[in-house]
Protein backbone atom coordinates (compact mmCIF):
# COMPACT_ATOMS: atom_id res chain seq x y z
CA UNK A 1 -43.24 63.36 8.12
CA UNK A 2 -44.13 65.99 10.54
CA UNK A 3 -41.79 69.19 10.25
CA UNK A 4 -39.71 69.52 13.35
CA UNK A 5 -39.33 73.06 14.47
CA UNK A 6 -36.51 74.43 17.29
CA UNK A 7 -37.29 76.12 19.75
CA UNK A 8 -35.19 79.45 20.48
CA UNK A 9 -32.34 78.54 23.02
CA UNK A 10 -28.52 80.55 23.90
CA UNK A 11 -26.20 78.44 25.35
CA UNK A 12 -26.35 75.96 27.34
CA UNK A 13 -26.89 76.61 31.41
CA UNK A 14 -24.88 73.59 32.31
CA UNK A 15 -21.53 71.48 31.14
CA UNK A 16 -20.14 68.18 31.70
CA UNK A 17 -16.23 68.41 31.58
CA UNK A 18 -14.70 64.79 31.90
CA UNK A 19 -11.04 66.26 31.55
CA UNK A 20 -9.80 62.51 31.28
CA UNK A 21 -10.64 58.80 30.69
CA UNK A 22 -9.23 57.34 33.93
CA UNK A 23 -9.45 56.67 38.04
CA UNK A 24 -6.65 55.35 40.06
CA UNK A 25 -9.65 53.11 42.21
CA UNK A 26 -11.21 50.07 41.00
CA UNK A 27 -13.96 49.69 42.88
CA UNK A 28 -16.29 46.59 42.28
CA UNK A 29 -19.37 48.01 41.11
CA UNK A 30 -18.36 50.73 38.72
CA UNK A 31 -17.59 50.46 34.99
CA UNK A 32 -14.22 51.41 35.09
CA UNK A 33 -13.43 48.19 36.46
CA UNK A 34 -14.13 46.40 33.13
CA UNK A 35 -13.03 48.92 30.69
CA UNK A 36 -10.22 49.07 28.70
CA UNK A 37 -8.94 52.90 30.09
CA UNK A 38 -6.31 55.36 28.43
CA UNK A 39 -3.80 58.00 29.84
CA UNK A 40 -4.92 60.80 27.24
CA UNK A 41 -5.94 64.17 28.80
CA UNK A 42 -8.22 66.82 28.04
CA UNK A 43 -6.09 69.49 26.19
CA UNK A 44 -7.39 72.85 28.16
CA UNK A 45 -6.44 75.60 25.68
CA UNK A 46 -9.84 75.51 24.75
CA UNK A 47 -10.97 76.86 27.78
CA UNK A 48 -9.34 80.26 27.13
CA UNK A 49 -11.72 80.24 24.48
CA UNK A 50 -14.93 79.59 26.08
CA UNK A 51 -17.79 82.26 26.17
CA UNK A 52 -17.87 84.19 29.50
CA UNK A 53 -20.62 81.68 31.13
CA UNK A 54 -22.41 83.49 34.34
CA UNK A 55 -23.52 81.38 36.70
CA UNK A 56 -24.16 78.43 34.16
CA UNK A 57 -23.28 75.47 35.83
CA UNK A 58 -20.23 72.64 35.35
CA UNK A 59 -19.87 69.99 36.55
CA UNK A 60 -15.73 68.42 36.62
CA UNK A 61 -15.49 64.54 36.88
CA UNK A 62 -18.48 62.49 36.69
CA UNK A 63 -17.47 59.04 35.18
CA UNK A 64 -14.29 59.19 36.22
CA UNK A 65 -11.48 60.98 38.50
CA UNK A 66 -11.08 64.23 36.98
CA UNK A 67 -8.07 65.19 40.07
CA UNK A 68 -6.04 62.37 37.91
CA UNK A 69 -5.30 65.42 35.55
CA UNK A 70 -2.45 67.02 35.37
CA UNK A 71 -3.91 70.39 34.68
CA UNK A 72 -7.08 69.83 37.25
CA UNK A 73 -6.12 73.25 39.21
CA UNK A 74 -6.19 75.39 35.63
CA UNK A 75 -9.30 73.67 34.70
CA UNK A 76 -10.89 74.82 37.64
CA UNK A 77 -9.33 78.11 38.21
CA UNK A 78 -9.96 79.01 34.70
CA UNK A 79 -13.62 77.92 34.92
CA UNK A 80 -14.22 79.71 38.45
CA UNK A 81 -13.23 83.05 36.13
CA UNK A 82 -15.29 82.44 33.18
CA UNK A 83 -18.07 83.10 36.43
CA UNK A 84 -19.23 79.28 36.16
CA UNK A 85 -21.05 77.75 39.24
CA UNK A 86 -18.40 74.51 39.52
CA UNK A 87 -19.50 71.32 40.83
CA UNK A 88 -17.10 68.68 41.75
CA UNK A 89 -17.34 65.11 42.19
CA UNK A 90 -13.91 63.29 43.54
CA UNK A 91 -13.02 60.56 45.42
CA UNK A 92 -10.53 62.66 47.16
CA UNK A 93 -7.32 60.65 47.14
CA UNK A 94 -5.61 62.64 45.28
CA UNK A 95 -6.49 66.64 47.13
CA UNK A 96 -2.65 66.36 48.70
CA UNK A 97 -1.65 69.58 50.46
CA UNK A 98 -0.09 71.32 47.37
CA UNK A 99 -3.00 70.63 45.10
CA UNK A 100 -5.56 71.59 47.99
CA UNK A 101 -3.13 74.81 47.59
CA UNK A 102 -3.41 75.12 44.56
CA UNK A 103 -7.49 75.51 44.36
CA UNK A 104 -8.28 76.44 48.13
CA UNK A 105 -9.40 79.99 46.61
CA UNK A 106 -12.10 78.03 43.94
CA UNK A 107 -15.44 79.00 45.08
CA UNK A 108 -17.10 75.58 44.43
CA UNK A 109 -20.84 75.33 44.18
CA UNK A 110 -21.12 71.83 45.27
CA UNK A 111 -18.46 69.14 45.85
CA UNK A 112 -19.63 65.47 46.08
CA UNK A 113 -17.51 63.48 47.65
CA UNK A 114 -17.66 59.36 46.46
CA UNK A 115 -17.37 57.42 49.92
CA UNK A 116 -19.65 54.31 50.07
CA UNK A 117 -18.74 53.30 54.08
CA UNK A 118 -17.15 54.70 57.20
CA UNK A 119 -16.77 51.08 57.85
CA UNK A 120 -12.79 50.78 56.70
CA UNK A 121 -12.85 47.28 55.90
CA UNK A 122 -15.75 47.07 53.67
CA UNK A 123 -14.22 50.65 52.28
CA UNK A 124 -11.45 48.68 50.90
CA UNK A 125 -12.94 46.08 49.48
CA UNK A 126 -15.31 48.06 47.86
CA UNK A 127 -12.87 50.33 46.68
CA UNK A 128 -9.82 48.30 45.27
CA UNK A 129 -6.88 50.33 45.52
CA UNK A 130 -8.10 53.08 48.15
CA UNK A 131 -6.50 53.29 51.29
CA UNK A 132 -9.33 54.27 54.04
CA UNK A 133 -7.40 56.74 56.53
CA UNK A 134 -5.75 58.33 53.76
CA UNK A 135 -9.02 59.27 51.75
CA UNK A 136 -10.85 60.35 54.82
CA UNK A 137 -8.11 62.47 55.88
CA UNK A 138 -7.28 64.53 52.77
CA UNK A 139 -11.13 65.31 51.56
CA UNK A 140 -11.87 66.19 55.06
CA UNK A 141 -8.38 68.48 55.20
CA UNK A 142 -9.49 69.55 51.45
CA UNK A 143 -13.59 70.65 53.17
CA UNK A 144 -11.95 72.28 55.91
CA UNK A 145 -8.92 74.11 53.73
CA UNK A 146 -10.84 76.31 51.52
CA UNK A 147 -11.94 80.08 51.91
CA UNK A 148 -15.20 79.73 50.20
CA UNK A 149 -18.36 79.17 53.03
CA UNK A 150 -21.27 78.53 50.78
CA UNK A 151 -19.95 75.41 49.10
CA UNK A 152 -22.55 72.87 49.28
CA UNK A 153 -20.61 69.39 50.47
CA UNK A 154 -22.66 65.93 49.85
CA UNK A 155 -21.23 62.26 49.98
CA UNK A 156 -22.72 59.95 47.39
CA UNK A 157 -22.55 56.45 49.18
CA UNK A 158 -23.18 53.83 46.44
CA UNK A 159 -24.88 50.79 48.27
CA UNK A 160 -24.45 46.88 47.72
CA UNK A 161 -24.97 44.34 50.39
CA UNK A 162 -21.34 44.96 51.63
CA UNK A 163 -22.06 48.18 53.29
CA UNK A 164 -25.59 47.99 53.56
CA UNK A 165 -25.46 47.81 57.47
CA UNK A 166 -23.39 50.58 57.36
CA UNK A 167 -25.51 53.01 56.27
CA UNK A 168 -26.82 54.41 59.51
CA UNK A 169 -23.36 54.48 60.72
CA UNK A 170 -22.25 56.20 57.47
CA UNK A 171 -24.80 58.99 58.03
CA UNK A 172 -23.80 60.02 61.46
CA UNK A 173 -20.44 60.64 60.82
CA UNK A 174 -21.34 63.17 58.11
CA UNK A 175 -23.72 64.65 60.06
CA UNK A 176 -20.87 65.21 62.66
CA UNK A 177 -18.52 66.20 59.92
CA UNK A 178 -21.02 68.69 58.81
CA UNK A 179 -22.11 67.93 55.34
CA UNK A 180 -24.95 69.43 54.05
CA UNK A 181 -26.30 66.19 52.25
CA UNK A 182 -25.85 62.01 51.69
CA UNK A 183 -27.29 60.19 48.80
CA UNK A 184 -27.70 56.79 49.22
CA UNK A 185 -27.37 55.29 46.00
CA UNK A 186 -28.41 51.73 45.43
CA UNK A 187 -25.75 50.06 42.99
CA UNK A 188 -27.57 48.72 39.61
CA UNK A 189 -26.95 45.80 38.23
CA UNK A 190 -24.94 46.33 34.49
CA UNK A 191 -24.48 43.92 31.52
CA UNK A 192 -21.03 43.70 31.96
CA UNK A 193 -20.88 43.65 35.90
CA UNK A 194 -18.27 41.70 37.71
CA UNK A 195 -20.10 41.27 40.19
CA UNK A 196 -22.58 38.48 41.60
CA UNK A 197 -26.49 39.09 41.79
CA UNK A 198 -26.30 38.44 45.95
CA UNK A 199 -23.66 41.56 45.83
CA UNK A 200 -26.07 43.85 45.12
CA UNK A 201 -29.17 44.86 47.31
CA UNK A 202 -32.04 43.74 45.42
CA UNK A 203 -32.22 40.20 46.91
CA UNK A 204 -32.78 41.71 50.24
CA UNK A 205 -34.72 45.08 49.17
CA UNK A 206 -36.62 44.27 52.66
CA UNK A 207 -34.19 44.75 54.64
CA UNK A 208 -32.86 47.29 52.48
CA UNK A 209 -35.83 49.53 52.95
CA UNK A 210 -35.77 48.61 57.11
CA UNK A 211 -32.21 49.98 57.15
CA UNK A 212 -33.12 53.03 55.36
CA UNK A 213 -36.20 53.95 57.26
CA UNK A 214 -34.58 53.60 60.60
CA UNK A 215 -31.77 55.61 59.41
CA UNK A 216 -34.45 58.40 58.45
CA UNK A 217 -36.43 58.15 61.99
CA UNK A 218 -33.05 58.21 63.66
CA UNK A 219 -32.12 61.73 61.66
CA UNK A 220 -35.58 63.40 62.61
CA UNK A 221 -35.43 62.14 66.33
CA UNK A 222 -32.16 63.27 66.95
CA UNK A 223 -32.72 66.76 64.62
CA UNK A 224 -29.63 65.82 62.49
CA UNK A 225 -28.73 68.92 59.85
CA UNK A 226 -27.42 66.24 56.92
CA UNK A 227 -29.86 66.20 54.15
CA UNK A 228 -30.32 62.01 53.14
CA UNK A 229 -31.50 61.32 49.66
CA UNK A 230 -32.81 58.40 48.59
CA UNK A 231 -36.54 57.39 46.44
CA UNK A 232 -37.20 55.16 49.79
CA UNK A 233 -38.38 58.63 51.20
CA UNK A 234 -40.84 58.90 48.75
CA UNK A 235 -42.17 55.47 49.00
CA UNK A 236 -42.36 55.64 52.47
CA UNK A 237 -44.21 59.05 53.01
CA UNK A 238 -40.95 60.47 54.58
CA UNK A 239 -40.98 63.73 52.37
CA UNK A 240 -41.09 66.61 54.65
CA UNK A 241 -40.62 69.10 51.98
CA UNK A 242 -40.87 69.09 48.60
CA UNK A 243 -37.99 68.76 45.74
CA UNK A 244 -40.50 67.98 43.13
CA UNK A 245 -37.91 68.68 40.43
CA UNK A 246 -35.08 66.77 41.81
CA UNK A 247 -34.32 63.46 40.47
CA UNK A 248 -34.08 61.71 43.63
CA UNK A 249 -36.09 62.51 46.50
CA UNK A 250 -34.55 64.31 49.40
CA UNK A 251 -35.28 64.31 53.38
CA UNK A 252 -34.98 68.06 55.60
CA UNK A 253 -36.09 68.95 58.99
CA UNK A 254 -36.52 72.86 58.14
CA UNK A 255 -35.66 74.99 55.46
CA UNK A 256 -32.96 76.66 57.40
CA UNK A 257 -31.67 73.23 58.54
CA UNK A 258 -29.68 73.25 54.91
CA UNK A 259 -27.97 75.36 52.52
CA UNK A 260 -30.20 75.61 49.23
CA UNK A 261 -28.68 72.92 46.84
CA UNK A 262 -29.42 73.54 43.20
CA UNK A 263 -28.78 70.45 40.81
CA UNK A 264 -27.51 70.51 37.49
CA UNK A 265 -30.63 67.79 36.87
CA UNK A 266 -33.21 70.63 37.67
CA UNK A 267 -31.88 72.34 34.40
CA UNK A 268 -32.54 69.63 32.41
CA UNK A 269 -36.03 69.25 33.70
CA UNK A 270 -38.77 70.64 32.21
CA UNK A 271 -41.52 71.35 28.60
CA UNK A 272 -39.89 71.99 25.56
CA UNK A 273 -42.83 71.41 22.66
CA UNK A 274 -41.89 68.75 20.52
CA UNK A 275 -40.13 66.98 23.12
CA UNK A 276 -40.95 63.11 23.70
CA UNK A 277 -40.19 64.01 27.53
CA UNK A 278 -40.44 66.58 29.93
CA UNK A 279 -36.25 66.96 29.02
CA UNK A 280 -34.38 69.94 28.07
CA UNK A 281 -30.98 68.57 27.71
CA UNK A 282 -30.59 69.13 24.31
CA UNK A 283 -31.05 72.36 24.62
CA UNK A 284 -29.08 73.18 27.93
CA UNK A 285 -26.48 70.93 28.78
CA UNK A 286 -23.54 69.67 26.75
CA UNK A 287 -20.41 67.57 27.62
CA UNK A 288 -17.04 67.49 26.50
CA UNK A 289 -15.07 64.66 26.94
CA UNK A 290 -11.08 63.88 27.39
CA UNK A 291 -10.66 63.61 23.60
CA UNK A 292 -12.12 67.17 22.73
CA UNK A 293 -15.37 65.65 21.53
CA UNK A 294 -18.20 67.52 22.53
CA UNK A 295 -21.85 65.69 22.69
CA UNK A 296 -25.30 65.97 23.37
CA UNK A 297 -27.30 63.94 25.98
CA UNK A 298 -23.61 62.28 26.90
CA UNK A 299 -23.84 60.51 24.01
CA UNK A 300 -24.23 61.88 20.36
CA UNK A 301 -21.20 63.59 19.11
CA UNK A 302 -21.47 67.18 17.46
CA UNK A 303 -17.75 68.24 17.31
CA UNK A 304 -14.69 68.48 19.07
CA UNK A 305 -13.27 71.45 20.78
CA UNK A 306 -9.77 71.56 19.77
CA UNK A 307 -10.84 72.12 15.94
CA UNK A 308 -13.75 74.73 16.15
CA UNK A 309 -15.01 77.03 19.28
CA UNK A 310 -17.58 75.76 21.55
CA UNK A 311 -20.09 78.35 20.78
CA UNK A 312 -19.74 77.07 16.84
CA UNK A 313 -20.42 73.55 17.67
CA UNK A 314 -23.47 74.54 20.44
CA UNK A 315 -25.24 75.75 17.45
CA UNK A 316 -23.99 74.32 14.60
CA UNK A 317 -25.72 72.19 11.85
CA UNK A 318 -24.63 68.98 13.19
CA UNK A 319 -26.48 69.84 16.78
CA UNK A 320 -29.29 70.81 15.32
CA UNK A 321 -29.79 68.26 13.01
CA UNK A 322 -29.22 65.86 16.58
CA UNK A 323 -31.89 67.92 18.37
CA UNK A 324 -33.90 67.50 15.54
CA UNK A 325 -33.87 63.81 15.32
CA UNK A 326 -33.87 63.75 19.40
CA UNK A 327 -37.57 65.47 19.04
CA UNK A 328 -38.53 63.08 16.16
CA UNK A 329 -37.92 59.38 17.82
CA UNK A 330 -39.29 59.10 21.61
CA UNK A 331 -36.76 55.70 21.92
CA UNK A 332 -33.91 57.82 21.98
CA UNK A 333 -34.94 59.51 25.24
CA UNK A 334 -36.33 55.93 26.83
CA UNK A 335 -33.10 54.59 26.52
CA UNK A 336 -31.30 57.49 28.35
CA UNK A 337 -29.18 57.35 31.09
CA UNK A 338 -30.85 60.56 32.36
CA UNK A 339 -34.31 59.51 32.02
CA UNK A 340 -33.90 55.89 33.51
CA UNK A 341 -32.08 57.24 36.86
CA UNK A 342 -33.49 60.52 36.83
CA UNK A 343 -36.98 60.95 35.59
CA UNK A 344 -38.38 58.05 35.90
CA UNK A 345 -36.33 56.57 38.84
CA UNK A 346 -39.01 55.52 40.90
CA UNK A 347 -39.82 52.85 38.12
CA UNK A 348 -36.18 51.34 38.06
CA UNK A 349 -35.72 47.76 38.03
CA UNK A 350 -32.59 46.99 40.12
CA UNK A 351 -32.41 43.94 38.86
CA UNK A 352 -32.11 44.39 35.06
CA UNK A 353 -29.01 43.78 33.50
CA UNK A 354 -29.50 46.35 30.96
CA UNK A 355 -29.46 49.22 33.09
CA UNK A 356 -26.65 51.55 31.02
CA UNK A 357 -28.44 51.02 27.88
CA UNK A 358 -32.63 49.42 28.11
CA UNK A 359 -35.28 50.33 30.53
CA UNK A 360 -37.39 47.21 30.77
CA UNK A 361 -35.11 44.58 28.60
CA UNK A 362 -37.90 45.61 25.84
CA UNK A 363 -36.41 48.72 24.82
CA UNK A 364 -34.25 47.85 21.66
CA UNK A 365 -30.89 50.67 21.60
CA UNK A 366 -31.91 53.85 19.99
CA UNK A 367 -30.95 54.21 16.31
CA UNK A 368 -27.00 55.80 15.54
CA UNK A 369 -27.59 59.58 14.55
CA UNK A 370 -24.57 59.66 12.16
CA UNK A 371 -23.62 63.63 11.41
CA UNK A 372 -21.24 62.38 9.19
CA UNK A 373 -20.79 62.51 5.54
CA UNK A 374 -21.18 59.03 3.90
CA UNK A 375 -20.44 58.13 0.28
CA UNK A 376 -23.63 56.84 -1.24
CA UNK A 377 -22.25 55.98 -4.34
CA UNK A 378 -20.20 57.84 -7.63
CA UNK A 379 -22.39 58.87 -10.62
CA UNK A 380 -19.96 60.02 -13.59
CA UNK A 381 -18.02 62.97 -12.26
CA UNK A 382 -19.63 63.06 -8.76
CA UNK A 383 -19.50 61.89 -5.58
CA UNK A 384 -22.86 61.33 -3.70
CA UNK A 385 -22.61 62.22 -0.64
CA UNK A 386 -25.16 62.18 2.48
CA UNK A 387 -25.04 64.56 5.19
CA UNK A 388 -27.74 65.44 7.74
CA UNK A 389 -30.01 63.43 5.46
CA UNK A 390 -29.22 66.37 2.48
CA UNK A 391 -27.63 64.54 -0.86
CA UNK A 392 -24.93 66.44 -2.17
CA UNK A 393 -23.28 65.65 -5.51
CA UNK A 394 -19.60 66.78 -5.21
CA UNK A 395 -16.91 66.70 -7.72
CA UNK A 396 -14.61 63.25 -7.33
CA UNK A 397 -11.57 65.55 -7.56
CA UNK A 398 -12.34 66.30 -3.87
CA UNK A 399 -10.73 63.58 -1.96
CA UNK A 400 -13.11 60.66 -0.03
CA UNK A 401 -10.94 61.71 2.86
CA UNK A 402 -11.33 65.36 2.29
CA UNK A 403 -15.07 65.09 2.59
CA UNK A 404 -15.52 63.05 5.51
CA UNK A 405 -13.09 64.86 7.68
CA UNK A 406 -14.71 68.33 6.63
CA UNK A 407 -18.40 68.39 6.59
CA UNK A 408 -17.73 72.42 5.56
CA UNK A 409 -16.44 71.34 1.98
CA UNK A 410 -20.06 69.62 0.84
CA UNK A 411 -21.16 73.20 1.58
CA UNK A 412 -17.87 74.94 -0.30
CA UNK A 413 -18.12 73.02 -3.40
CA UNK A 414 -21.34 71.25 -3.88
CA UNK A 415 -22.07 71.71 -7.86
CA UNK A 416 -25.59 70.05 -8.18
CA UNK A 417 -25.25 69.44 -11.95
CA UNK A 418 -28.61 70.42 -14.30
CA UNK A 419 -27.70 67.46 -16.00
CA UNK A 420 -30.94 65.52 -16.40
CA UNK A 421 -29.74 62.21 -15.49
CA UNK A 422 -27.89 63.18 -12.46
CA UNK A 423 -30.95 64.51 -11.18
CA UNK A 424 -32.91 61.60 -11.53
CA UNK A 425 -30.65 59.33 -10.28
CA UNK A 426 -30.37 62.11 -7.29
CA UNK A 427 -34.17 61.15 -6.63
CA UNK A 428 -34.25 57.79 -7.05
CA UNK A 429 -31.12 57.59 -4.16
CA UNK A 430 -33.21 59.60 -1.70
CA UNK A 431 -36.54 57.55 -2.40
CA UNK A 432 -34.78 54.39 -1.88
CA UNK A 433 -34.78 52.84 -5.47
CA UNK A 434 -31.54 51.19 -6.70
């Protein structure tokens, strides 16, 4: 097998911080309408801790609503003076007058606020538990309220065949509100959707597209300022200037028409050698999730903050050996969120099922990357144990328990016997033979 080499990296130029597990909407097309959600919290004392970060990037809240914790204006506040670049993504119910207080000095980078349809009945039924007026008024309070003047504001508007007709409608009022940008996100179909196939838009991509387009002519003609984003522009030879490095494709009138956005995506974009992909994720972006875990690519656990520093999981041995095996199997990457909806958008199939975990329904799940010790077997005195595909024999007087809950003790007492007959039983184990 070919010898996979790192490349030389720091740390990572962007984070994910999910600070909790939970929203207080259920809106129809999202996952957290069929999961089984928790009340823990992110425990922040970590974030004392973190390196001083320059103008890396974070983003707060992507999955779900990170303003649910109770802590949200430390997180943020805390991050703002490690000199992060903090992007936002809410769905503003919850920016009441004392919180909006409480972070009105935050200079965001970019705040994306989720609102699928100015239309208030098809608002509510899209979004179970939201209560239109009340939304509307506190994000729009919340834009208004703080000091900051280069925050970049965008409303992701996820589509289905409910609020379809309301897009052009949707548009204008932002662009009379003032946002810089709306992306018009097309809501996938997902394995364990509750919804029905004529609820999404891919039965009547048509008129889909018609809506879209006349929404696009209607910005130019009447010189709107909004940014719209959507891959229609692409397909339609609507791209006035070019975002080549953007995942989705994104409509301007001039350059000066709209503040510069930079995108957390651009960072991951780009050659590393010995990547399957033109992807640098996992070597510049990491996430850390409610429970302390911290992960690569939003999926492949390498630690958890509340045990060890950030900095010592970034480039520990368990990371490494992930980036390692990342480089070595190209089905990881196809089956990425990041690469489906990013990358290779343009090729999306709307209408698979499959869409949170296989490309094309042909695309089997990539293989677990376990970075945790496992008990092969005992051999006299010893137990074998595997770790980052390294056998270790360790002494059975070190608890089963011990090892698997500290990786660091395989390194602390590893005694790899001369005995002749360990050794060849050693072999045989890492060749395969029983």
């Amino acid at each position: 097998m070919k010898k996979i080499t790192l490349p030389n990296f720091g740390l990572p130029k962007a984070l994910q911080i999910e600070p909790i597990q939970n929203c207080n909407f259920r809106c129809t097309m999202c996952h957290v309408s069929t999961m089984d959600l928790n009340k823990e919290a992110l425990n922040i004392n970590f974030l004392n801790d973190l390196p001083y970060m320059k103008d890396a990037y974070v983003r707060v809240g992507a999955s779900f609503e990170p303003t649910l914790h109770k802590d949200f204006a430390k997180i943020v506040n805390i991050l703002s003076q490690k000199g992060m670049k903090i992007n936002l993504t809410t769905n503003g119910s919850l920016l009441t007058k004392k919180l909006i207080e409480e972070i009105k000095d935050v200079p965001f980078n970019r705040i994306t606020f989720s609102f699928d349809t100015i239309n208030k009945q098809n608002y509510e039924n899209i979004r179970i538990n939201a209560n239109y007026n009340k939304v509307l008024n506190r994000f729009l309070n919340f834009k208004n309220s703080l000091l900051s003047k280069t925050t970049i504001f965008n409303v992701n508007s996820t589509i289905l065949k409910e609020n379809m007709e309301d897009i052009m409608n949707t548009v204008e009022f932002f662009e009379k509100e003032d946002f810089n940008s709306i992306t018009l996100t097309a809501a996938v179909k997902r394995s364990d959707d509750i919804l029905n196939d004529n609820d999404f838009i891919y039965p009547f991509l048509k008129r889909y597209k018609e809506i879209i387009i006349s929404t696009l002519k209607k910005s130019i003609n009447d010189k709107y300022n909004i940014s719209i984003i959507s891959p229609i522009i692409n397909e339609n030879n609507f791209y006035k200037e070019s975002e080549k490095e953007i995942c989705q494709y994104i409509l301007k009138k001039t350059s000066s028409s709209i503040k510069k956005q930079e995108y957390i995506e651009i960072l991951q974009r780009g050659e590393i050698e010995g990547m399957p992909l033109n992807c640098t994720s996992p070597f510049t972006f990491a996430e850390i999730i409610y429970t302390g875990d911290v992960r690569l690519c939003n999926k492949f656990y390498i630690g958890n903050i509340t045990n060890e520093s950030f900095e010592n999981i970034w480039f520990s041995k368990e990371a490494n050996y992930v980036r390692k095996k990342i480089m070595e199997n190209k089905e990881i990457c196809y089956s990425c969120s990041f690469y489906k909806f990013c990358i290779n958008s343009k090729n999306l199939d709307y209408k698979s099922s499959d869409n949170q975990s296989d490309i094309n329904n042909k695309m089997k799940e990539p293989p677990i990357i376990n970075i945790k010790p496992e008990k092969v077997q005992t051999i006299k005195n010893f137990n074998i144990i595997k770790w980052l595909d390294i056998y270790y024999a360790v002494p059975s007087k070190i608890s089963e328990i011990s090892i698997t809950t500290s990786p660091k003790i395989l390194e602390e007492n590893k005694e790899i016997t001369s005995n002749i007959e360990l050794n060849i039983l050693l072999n045989n184990i890492k060749k395969g033979i029983k």
